[in-house]
Protein backbone atom coordinates (compact mmCIF):
# COMPACT_ATOMS: atom_id res chain seq x y z
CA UNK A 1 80.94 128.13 98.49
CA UNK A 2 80.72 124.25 99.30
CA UNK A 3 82.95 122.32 101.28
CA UNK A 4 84.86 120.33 98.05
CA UNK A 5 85.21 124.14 96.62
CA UNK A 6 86.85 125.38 100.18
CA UNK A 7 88.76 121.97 99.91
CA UNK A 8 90.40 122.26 96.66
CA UNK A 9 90.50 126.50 96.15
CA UNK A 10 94.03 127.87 96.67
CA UNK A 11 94.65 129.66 99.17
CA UNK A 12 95.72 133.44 98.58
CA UNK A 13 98.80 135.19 100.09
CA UNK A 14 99.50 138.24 101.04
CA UNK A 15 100.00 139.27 97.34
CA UNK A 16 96.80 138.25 96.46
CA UNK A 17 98.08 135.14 94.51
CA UNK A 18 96.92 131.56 94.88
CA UNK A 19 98.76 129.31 97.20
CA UNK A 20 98.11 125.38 97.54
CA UNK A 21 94.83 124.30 98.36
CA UNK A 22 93.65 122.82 101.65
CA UNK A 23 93.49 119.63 100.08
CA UNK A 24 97.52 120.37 99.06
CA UNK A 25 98.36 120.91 102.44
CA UNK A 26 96.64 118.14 104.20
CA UNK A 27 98.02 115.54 101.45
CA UNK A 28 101.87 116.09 102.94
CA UNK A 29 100.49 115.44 106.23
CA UNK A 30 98.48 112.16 104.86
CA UNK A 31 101.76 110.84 103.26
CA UNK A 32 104.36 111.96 105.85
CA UNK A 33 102.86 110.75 109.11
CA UNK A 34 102.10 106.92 107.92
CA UNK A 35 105.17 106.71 106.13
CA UNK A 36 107.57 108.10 109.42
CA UNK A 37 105.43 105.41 111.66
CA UNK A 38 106.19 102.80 108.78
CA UNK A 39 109.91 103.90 108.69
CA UNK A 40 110.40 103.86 112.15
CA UNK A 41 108.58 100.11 112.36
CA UNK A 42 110.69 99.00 109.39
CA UNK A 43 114.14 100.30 111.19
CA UNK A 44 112.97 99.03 114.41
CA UNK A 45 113.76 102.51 116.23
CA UNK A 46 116.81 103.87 113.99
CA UNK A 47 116.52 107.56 113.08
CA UNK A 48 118.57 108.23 110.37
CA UNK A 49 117.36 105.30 108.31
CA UNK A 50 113.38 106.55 108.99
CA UNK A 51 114.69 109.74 107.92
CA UNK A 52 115.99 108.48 104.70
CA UNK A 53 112.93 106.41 103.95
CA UNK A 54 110.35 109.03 105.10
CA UNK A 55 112.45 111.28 102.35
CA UNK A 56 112.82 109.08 99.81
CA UNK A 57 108.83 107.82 99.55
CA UNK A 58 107.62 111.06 100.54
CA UNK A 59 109.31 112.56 97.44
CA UNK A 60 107.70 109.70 95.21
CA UNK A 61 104.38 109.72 96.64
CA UNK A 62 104.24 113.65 97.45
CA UNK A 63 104.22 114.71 93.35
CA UNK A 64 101.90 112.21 92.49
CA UNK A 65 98.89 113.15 94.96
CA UNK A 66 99.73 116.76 94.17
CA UNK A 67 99.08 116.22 90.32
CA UNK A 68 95.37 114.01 91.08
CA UNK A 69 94.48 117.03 93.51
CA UNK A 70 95.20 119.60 90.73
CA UNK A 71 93.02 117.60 88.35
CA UNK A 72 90.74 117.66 90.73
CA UNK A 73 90.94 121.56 91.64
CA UNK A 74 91.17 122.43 87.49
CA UNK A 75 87.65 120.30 87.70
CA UNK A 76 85.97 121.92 90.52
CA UNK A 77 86.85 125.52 88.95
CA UNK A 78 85.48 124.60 85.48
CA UNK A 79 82.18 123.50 87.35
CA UNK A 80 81.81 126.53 88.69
């Protein structure tokens, strides 16, 4: 198994069925931590404000990436 098949293969539970992906997981990471530094820049220090814009453009940007990685993950399975 190659490193873009570990990337985008979900993950299974305890059940046996598939979970995110790696690739899943790291995206909310990718979107959340720029977006609370940008927040916090843009409020100049308030918290409830970077809250509220960490929320709001993490729950606009978090769908989208999630849809491109499962295009991606449908891809890599077909391949192989």
């Amino acid at each position: 198994m190659g490193l873009v098949e570990r990337v985008f293969a979900p993950l299974p539970d305890h059940e046996g069925r598939g979970t995110p992906s790696r690739a899943a997981r790291w995206w909310l990471w990718i979107v959340l931590i720029p977006t609370a530094v940008w927040a916090w820049r843009a409020s100049e220090g308030a918290i409830v404000p970077t809250l509220v814009v960490t929320t709001l453009v993490a729950t606009l940007a978090l769908p989208v990436g999630w849809w491109v990685l499962s295009l991606v993950a449908s891809a890599v399975e077909k391949r192989t």
